[in-house]
Protein backbone atom coordinates (compact mmCIF):
# COMPACT_ATOMS: atom_id res chain seq x y z
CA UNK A 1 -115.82 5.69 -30.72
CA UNK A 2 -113.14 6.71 -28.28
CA UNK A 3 -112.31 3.91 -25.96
CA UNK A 4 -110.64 4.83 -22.46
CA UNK A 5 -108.57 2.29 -20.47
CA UNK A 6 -107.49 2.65 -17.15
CA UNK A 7 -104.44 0.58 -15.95
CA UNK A 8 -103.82 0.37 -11.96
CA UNK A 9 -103.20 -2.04 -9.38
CA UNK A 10 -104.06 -2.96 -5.90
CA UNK A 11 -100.32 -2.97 -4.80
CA UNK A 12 -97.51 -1.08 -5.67
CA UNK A 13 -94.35 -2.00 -7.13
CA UNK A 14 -96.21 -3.78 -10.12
CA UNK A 15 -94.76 -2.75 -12.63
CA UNK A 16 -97.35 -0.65 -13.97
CA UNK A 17 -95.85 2.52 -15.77
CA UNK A 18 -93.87 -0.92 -17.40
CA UNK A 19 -96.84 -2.24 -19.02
CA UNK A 20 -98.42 1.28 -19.91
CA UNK A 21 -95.27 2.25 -21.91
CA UNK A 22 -95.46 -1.31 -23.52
CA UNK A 23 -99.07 -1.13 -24.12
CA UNK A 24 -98.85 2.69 -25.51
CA UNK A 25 -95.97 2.17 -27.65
CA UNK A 26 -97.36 -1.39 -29.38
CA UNK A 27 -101.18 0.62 -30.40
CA UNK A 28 -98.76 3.66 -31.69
CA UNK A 29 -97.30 1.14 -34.00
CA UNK A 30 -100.78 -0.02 -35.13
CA UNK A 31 -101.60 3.13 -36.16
CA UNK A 32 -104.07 4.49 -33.57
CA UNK A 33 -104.24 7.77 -32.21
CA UNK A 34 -103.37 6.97 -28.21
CA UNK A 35 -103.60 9.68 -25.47
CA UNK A 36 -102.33 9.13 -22.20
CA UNK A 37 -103.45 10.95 -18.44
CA UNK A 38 -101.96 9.83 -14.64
CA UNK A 39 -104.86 11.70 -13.56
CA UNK A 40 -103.38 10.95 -10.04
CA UNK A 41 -99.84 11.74 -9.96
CA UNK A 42 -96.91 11.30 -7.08
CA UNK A 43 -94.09 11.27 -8.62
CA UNK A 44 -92.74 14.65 -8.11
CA UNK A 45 -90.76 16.07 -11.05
CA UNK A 46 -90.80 19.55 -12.70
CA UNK A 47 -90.23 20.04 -16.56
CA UNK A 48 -90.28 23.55 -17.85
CA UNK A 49 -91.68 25.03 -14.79
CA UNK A 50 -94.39 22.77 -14.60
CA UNK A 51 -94.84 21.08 -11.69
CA UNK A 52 -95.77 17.18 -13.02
CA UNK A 53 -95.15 13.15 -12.31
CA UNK A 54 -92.15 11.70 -13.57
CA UNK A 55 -94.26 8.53 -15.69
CA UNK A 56 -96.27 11.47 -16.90
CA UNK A 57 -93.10 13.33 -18.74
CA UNK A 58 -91.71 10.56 -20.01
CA UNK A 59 -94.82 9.07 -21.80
CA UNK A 60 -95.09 12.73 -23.07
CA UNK A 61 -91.79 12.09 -24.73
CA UNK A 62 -92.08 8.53 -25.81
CA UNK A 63 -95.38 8.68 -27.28
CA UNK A 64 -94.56 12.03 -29.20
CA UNK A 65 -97.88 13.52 -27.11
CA UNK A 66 -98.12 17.39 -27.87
CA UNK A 67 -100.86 17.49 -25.10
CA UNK A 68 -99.66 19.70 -22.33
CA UNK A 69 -98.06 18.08 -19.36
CA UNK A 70 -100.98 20.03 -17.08
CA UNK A 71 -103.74 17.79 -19.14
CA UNK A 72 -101.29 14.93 -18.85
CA UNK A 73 -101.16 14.94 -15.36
CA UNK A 74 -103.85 17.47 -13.99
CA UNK A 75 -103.21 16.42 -9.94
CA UNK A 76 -100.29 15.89 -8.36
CA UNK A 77 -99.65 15.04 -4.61
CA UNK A 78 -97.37 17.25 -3.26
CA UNK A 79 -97.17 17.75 0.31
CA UNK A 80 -99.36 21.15 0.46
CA UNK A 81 -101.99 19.40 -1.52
CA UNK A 82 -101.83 16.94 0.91
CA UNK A 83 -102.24 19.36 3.60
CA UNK A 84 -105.03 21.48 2.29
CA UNK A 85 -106.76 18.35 1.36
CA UNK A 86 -106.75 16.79 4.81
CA UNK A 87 -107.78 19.96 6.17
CA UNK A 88 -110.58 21.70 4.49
CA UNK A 89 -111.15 19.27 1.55
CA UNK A 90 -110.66 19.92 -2.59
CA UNK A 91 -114.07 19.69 -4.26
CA UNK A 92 -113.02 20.90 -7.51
CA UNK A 93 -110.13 18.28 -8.31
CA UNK A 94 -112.42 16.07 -10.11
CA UNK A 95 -113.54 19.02 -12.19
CA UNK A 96 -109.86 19.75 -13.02
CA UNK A 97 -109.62 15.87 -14.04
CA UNK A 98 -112.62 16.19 -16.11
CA UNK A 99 -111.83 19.39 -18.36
CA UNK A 100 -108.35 17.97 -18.32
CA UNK A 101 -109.38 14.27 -20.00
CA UNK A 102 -111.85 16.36 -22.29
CA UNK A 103 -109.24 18.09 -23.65
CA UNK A 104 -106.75 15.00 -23.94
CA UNK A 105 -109.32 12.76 -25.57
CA UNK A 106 -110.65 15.09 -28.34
CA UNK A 107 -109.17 13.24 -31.95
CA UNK A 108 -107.94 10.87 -29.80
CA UNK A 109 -108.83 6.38 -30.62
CA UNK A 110 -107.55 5.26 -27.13
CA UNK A 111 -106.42 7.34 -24.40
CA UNK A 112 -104.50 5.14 -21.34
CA UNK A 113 -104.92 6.16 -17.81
CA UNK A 114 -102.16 4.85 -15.40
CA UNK A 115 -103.18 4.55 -11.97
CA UNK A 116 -101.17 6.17 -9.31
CA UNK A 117 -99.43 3.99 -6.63
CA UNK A 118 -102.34 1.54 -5.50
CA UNK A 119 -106.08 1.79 -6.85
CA UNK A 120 -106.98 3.35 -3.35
CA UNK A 121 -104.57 6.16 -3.46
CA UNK A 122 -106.02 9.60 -3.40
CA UNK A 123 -108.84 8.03 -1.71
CA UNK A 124 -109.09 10.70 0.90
CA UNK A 125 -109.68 13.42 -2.30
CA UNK A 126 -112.24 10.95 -3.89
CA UNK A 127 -109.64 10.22 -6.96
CA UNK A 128 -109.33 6.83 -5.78
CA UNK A 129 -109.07 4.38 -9.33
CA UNK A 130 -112.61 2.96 -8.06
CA UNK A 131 -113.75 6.76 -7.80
CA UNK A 132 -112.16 8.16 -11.44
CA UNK A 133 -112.87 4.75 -13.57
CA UNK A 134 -116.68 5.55 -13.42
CA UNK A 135 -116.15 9.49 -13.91
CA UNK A 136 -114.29 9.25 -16.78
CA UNK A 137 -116.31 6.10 -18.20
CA UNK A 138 -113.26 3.88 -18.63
CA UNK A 139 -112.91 0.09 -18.24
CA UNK A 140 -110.36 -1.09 -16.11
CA UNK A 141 -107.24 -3.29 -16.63
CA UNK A 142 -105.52 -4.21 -13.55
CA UNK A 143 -101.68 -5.15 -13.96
CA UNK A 144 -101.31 -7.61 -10.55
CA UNK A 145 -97.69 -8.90 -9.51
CA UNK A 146 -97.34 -12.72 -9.07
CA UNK A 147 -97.46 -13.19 -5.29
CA UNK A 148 -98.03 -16.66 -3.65
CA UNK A 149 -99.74 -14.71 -0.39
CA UNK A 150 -102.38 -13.40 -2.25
CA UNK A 151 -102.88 -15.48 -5.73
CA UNK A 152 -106.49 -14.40 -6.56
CA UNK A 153 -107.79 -12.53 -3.86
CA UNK A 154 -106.53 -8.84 -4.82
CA UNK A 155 -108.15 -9.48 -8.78
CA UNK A 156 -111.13 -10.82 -6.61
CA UNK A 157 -111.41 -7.79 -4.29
CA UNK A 158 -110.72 -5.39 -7.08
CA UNK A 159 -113.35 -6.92 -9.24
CA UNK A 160 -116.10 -6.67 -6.05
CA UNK A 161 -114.71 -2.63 -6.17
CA UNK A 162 -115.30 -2.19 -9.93
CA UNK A 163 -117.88 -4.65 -11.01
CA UNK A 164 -118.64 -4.64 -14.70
CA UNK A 165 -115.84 -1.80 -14.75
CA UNK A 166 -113.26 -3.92 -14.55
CA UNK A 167 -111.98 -5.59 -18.16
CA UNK A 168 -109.65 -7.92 -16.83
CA UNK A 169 -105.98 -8.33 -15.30
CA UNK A 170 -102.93 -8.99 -16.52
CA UNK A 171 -100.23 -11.02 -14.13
CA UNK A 172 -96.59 -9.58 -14.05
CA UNK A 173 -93.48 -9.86 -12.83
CA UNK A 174 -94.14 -13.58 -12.50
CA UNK A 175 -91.49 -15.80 -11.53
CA UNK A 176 -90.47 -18.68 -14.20
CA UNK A 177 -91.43 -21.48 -12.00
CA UNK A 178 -94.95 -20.01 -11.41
CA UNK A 179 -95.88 -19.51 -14.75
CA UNK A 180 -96.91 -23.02 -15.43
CA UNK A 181 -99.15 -22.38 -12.32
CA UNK A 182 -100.89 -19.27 -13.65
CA UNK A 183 -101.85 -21.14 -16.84
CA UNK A 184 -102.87 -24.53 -15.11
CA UNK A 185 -105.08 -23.55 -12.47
CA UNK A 186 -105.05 -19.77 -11.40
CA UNK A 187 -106.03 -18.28 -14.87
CA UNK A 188 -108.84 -20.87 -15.55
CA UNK A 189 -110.40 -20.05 -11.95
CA UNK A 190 -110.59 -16.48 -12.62
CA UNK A 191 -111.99 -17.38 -16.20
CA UNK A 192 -114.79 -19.53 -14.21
CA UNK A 193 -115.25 -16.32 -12.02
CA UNK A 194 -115.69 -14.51 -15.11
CA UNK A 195 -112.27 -12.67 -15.12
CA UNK A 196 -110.83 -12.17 -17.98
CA UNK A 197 -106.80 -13.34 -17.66
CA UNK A 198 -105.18 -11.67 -20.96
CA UNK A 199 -101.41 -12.34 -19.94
CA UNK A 200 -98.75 -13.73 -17.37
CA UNK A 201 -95.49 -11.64 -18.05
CA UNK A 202 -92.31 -12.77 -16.54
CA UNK A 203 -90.04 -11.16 -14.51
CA UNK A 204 -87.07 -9.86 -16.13
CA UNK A 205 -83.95 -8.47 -14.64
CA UNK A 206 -83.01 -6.26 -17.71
CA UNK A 207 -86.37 -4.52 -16.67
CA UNK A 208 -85.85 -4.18 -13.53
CA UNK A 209 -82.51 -2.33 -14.01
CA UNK A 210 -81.51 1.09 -13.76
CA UNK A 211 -78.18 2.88 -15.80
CA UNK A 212 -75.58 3.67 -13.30
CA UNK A 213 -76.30 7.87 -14.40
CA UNK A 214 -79.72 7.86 -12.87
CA UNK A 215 -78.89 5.72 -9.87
CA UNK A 216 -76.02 8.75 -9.24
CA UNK A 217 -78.90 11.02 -9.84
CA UNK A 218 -81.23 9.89 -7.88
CA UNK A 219 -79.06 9.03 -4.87
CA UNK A 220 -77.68 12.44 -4.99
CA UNK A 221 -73.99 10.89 -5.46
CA UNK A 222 -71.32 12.56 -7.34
CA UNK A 223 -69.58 10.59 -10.48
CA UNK A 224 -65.84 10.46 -9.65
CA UNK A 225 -64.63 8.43 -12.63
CA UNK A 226 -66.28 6.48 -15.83
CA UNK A 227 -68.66 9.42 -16.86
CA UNK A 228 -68.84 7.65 -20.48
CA UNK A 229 -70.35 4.78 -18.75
CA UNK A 230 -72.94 6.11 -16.99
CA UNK A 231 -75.50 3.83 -19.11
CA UNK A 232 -74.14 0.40 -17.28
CA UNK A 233 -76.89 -1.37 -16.69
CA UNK A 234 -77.43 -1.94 -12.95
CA UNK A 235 -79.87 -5.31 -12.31
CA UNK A 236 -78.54 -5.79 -7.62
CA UNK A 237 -77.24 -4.14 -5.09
CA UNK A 238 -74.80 -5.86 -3.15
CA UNK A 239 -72.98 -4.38 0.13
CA UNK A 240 -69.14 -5.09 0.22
CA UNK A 241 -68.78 -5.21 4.31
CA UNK A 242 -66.83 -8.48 4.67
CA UNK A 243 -63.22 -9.76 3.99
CA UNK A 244 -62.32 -9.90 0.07
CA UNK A 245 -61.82 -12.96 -0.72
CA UNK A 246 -65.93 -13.77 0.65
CA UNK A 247 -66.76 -10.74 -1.31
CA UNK A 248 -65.08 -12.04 -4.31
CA UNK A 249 -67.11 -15.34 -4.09
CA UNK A 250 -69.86 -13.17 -3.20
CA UNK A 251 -69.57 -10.77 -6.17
CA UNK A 252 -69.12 -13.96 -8.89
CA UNK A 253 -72.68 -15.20 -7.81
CA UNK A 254 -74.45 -12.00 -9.67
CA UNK A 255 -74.39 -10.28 -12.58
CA UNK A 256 -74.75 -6.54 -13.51
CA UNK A 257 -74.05 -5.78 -9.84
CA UNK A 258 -73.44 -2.23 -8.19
CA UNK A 259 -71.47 -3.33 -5.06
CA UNK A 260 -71.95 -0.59 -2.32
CA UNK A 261 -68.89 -0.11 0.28
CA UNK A 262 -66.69 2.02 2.39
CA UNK A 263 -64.34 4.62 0.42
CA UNK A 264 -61.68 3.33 2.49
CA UNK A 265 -62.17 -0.29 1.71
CA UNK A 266 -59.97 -1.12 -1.42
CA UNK A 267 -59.65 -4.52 -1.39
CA UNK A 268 -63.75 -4.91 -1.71
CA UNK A 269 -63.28 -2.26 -4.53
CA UNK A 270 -60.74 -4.22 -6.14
CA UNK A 271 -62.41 -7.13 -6.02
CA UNK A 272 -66.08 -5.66 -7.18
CA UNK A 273 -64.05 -4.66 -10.44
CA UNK A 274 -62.80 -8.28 -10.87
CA UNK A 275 -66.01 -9.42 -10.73
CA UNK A 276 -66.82 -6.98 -13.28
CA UNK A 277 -69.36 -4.98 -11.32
CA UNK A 278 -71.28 -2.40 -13.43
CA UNK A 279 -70.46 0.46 -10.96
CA UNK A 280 -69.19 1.34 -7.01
CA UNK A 281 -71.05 3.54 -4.38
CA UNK A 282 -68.27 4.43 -2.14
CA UNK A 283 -69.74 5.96 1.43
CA UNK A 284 -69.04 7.61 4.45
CA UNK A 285 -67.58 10.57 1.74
CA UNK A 286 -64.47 8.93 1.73
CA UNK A 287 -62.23 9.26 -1.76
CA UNK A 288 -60.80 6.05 -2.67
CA UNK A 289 -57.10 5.88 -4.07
CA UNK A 290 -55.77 7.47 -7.48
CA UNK A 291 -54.87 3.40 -8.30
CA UNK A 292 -58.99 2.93 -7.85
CA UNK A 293 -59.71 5.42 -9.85
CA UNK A 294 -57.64 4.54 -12.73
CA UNK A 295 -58.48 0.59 -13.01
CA UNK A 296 -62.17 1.81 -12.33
CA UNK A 297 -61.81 4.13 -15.47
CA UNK A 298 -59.61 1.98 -17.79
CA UNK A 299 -62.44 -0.83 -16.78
CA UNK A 300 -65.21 1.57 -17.68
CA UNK A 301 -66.53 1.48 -14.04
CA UNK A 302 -68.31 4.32 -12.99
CA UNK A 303 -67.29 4.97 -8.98
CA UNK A 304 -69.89 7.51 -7.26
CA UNK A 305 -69.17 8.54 -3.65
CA UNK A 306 -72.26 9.51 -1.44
CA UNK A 307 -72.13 10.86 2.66
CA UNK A 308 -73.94 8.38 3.74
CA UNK A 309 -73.30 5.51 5.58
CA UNK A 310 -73.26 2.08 3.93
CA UNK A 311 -76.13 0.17 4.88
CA UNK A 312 -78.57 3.24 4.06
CA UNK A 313 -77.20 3.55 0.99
CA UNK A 314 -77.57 0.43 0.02
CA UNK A 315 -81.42 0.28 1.29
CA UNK A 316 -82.05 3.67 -0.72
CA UNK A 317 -80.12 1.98 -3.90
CA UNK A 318 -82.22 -1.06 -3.75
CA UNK A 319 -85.26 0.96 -3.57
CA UNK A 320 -84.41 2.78 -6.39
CA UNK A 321 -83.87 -0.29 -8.63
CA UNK A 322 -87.15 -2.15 -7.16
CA UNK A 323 -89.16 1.66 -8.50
CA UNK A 324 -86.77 1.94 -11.80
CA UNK A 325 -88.67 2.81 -14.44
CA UNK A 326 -88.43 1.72 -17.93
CA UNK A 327 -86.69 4.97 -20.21
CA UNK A 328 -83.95 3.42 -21.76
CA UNK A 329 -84.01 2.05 -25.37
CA UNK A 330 -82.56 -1.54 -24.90
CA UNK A 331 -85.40 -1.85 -21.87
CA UNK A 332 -87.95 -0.83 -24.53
CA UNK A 333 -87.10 -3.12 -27.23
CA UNK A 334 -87.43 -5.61 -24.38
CA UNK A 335 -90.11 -5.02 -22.86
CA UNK A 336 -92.14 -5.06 -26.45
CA UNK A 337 -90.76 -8.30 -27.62
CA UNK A 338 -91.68 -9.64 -23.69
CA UNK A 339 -95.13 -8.24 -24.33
CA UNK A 340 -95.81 -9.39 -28.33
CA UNK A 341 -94.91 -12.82 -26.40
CA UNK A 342 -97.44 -12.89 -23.25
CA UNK A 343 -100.11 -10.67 -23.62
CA UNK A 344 -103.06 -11.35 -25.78
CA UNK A 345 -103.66 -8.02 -27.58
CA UNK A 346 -106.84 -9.47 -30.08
CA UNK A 347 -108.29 -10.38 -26.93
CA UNK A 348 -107.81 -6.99 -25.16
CA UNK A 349 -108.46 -5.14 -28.46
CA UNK A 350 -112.22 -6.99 -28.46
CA UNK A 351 -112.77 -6.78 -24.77
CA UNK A 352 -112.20 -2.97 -25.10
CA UNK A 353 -113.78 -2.07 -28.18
CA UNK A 354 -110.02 -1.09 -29.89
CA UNK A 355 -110.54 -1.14 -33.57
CA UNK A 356 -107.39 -1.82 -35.37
């Protein structure tokens, strides 16, 4: 029988689309059949015409799916969606889910469902997660970031949403000095409440990186120097507005940093490259010296240079790395020796049904 999990959460930045890929790649390798839908997506990318969600193409890729990216991702929220929906109201998007996850699931053993943003999103088309779990008959897993604000009470309100839907949750991005607490007392009082806890998995800053190429990408830079570097690992942004010898003491207190700063400011450029500083965002469109640009490249640091000012920059790079998703192969060996570590597959396998 084909068993259907859906993976959301009631927050964002959770590092979902992390533990999908983990989870998708780890029952490939035990030999099942998986299928993956984002029946919900917002990520906004387009692949051979086709209009999609960015998590969607890449699980297309990494999985080896041959499904088409339509059935992959059957909705996406763009902003005329948006706009028709809010005005007169799309009654045959669940339809379109439907066929779609009929088609996806045929030969299929497991087919993952990743949850778009939060579990309420899409609420006002009635593709909320609470809405789809029940229409597509699939339990739910919720992937909940470690936060001392909120400890059990989004698993709690999420479990008075799904009721017997929901499987069980899985705690990530948990800082080291918490995990001791998750296994003492929070775990064992969701157990009591009758909710399954099936791992705690720790933050990790090689996850939570991005390669200098896509944060150029996706900050619409452009790469003056140290193209054959572009895979630096970036883990921090860090702005370089003060004298250099504070930035150098500054710099020295992280690793695998991208230090944002003026074009014009070489001394914090100098000294971002002798702290060995994974790349340089230069702002305000401003080229930096021929000398910068030859250390940079015999140092195999990757300078991009961006319009805008340096404080936005550096907001819009740190939002990139907090939303970096996990493509590149050292994350993925990673993140599946993180996962054989802290999440209890038998236990998920005989919640769900999964026969291995």
């Amino acid at each position: 029988m084909m068993v259907c999990l859906y993976l959301c959460s009631e927050v964002g930045f959770s590092g979902l689309h992390t533990i999908c890929i983990g989870l998708g790649i780890h029952l490939v390798d035990e030999g099942l059949k998986v299928g993956y839908m984002k029946p919900l997506g917002y990520r906004y990318h387009e692949e051979g015409g086709v209009i999609t969600d960015e998590d969607a193409a890449f699980m297309r890729h990494t999985l080896g799916l041959q499904d088409a990216l339509e059935d992959i991702c059957p909705v996406v929220l763009t902003p005329q969606l948006v706009r028709e929906g809010l005005k007169n109201g799309l009654v045959d998007l669940k339809e379109k889910i439907t066929e779609a996850f009929g088609r996806l699931s045929s030969g299929k053993d497991i087919v993952l469902l990743q949850g778009a943003y939060t579990t309420r999103q899409g609420g006002f088309l009635g593709l909320s997660a609470y809405e789809i779990a029940p229409m597509l008959n699939a339990s739910v897993l919720l992937v909940e970031p470690f936060n001392d604000a909120c400890l059990a009470d989004n698993v709690l309100a999420a479990r008075k949403a799904l009721g017997p839907d929901l499987l069980g949750v899985i705690y990530n991005i948990v800082p080291a000095a918490r995990e001791s607490f998750i296994e003492e007392l929070l775990a064992p009082y969701l157990e009591r409440e009758g909710i399954p806890v099936l791992g705690a998995v720790p933050s990790d800053r090689m996850l939570r990186s991005i390669n200098a190429g896509d944060l150029a990408r996706l900050i619409e830079g452009k790469v003056l120097c140290g193209e054959d570097y572009l895979d630096n690992m970036v883990e921090d942004i860090v702005v370089g507005a003060m004298s250099a010898e504070h930035a150098l003491r500054i710099f020295r207190k992280h690793r695998g940093i991208c230090v944002v700063t003026g074009g014009d400011r070489s001394d914090i450029q100098l000294a971002a490259m002798e702290s060995n500083a994974r790349c340089l965002i230069l702002t305000g469109n401003l080229y930096p010296s021929s000398i910068i640009l030859g250390k940079a490249e015999e140092m195999g640091i990757p300078i991009i240079l961006v319009s805008t000012d340096t404080f936005n920059t550096a907001e819009r790079a740190e939002m990139i790395i907090r939303s970096a998703r996990t493509h590149e192969e050292i994350k993925l060996k990673k993140l599946e020796e993180i996962l054989s570590c802290c999440l209890d597959y038998q236990r998920l396998y005989d919640l769900a049904g999964i026969k291995v």
